[in-house]
Protein backbone atom coordinates (compact mmCIF):
# COMPACT_ATOMS: atom_id res chain seq x y z
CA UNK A 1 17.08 94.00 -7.93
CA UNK A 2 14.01 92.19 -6.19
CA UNK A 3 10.81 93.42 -7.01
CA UNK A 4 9.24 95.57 -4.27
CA UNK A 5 6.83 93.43 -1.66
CA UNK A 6 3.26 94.00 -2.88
CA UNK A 7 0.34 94.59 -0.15
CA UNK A 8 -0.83 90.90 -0.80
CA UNK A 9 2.50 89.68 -0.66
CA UNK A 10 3.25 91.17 2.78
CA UNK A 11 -0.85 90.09 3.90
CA UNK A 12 0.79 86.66 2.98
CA UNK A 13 3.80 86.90 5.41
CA UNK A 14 2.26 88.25 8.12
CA UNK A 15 -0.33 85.67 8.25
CA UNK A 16 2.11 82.98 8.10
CA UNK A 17 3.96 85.10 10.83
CA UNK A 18 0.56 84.75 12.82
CA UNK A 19 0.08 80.88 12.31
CA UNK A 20 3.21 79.91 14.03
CA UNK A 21 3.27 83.02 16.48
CA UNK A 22 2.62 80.38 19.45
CA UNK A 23 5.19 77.74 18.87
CA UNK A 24 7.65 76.85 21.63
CA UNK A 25 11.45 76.86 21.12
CA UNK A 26 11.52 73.14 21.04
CA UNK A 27 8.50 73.07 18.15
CA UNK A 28 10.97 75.84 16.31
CA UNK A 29 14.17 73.41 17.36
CA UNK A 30 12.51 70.75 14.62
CA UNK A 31 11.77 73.29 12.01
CA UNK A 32 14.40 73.50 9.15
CA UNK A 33 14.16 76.00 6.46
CA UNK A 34 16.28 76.64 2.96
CA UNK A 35 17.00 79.04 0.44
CA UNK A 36 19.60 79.77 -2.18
CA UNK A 37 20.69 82.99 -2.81
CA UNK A 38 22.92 84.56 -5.56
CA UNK A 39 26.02 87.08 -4.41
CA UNK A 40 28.22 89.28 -6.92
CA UNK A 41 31.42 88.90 -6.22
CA UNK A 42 33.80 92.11 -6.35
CA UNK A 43 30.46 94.38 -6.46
CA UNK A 44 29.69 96.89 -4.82
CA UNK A 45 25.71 97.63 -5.18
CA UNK A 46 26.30 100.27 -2.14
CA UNK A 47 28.24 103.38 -3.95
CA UNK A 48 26.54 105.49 -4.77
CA UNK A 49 27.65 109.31 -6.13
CA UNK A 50 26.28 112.92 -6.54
CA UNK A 51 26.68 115.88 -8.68
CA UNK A 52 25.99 118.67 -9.64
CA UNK A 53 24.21 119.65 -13.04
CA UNK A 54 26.65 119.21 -15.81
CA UNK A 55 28.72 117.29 -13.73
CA UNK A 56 27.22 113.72 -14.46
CA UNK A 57 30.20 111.74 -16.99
CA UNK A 58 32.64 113.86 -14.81
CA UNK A 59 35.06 111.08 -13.93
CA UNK A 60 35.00 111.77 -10.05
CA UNK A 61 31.32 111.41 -10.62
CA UNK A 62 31.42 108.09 -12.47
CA UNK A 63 31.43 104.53 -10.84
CA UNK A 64 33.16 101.70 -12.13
CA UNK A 65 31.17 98.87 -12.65
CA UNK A 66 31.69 95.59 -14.65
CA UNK A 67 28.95 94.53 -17.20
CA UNK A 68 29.15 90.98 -16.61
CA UNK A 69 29.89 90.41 -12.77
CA UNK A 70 31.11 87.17 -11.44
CA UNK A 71 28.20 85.17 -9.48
CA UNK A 72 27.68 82.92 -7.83
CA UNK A 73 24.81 80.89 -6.27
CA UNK A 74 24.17 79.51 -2.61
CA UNK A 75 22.10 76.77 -1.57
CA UNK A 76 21.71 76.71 2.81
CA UNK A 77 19.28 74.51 5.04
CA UNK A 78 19.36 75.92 9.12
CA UNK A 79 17.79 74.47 11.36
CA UNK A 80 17.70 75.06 15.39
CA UNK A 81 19.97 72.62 14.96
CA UNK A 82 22.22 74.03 13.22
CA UNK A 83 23.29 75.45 9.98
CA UNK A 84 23.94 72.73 6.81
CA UNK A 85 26.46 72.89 4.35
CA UNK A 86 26.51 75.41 2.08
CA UNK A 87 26.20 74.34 -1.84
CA UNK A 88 27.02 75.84 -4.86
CA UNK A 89 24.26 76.07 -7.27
CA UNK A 90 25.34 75.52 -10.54
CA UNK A 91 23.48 77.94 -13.37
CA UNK A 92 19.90 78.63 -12.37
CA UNK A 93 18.11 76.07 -9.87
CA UNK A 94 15.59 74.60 -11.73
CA UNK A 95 13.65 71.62 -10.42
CA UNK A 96 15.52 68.97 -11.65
CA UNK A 97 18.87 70.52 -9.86
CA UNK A 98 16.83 71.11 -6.92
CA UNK A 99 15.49 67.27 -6.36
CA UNK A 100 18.91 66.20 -7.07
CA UNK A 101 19.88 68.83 -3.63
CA UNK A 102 17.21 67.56 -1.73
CA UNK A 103 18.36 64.06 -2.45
CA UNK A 104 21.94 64.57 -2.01
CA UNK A 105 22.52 67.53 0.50
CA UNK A 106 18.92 67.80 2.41
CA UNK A 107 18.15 64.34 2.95
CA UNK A 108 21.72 63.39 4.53
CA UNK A 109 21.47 66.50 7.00
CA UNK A 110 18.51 65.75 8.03
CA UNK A 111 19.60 62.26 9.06
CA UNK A 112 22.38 63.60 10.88
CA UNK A 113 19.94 66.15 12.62
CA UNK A 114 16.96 63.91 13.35
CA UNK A 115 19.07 60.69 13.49
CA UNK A 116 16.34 58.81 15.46
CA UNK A 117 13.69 59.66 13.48
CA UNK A 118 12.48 62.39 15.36
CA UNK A 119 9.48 64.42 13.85
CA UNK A 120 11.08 67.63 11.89
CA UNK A 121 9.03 70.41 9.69
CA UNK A 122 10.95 71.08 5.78
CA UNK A 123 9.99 74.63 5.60
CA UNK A 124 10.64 76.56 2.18
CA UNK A 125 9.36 79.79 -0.06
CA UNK A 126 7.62 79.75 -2.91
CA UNK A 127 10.13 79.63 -5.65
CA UNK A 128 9.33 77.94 -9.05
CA UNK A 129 11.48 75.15 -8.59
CA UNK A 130 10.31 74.54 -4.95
CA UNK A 131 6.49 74.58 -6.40
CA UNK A 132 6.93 72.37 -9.07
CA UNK A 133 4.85 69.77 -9.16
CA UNK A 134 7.50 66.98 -9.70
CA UNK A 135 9.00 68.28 -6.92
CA UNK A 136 5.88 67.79 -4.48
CA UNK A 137 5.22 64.16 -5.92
CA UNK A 138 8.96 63.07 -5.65
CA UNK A 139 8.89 64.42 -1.88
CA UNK A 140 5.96 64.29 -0.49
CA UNK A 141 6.38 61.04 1.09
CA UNK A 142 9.87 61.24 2.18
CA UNK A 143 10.37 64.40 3.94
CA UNK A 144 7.77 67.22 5.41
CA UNK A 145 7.52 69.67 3.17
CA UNK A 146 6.25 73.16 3.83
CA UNK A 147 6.03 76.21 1.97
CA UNK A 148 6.29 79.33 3.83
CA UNK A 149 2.27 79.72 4.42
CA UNK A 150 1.07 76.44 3.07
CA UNK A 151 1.87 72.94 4.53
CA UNK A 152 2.58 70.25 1.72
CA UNK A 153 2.87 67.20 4.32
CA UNK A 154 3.88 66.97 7.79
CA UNK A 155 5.78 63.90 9.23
């Protein structure tokens, strides 16, 4: 489970929210944003039971649940251009894994998006392997990066 949004955190958000608050649907047409995200497959994180006192190991009061889940992790760029193709993240994404997507899945959807060069926005969040500094020196000339909040480069 995520850790709950602290007041800076969300003071963060919103004023990114603010700084781009004004942009037109064609600006927002060039902007392309990624994440990964892990799902648990066969898991249901939405059951939830109640008892009674003294009730608690009854079996009607008991959910099933395995100890090691199956996983498995996404990688996604959209864009108002439409949505990439999804990726399957082996293991954790680390940085090395991650310049090897940008090189192999970002960079070729982008082509196909912007295929005349147009000007395009790479906007992601702040996750260690996003951050990493080989990551901004590999990229920084090659694509725009953004994080959410903080421009990298622009194109």
């Amino acid at each position: 489970m995520k850790p709950k949004l602290t007041p800076e955190m969300k003071a963060k958000r919103l004023n990114w929210a603010k700084q781009w608050r004004d942009k037109d649907v064609d600006f927002w047409r060039s902007i392309c944003f990624c994440d990964e995200s892990t799902f648990e497959i066969l898991q249901n994180k939405a059951l939830f039971v109640c008892h009674r006192r003294g009730e608690k190991f009854y079996s009607d009061c008991v959910v099933q649940t395995e100890k090691h889940p199956t996983k498995i992790m996404i990688w996604l760029v959209i864009s108002g251009k439409g949505t990439g193709r999804l990726y399957e993240v082996k293991g954790m994404m680390r940085q090395d894994q991650y310049k090897d997507i940008l090189q192999n899945r970002l960079i070729p959807q982008l082509e196909e998006w912007f295929p005349n060069g147009e000007p395009y926005i790479f906007m992601q969040d702040g996750g260690p392997c996003h951050t990493a500094w080989s990551i901004k020196v590999s990229w920084q000339n090659k694509i725009s990066l953004c994080l959410i909040g903080r421009v990298i480069a622009l194109i």
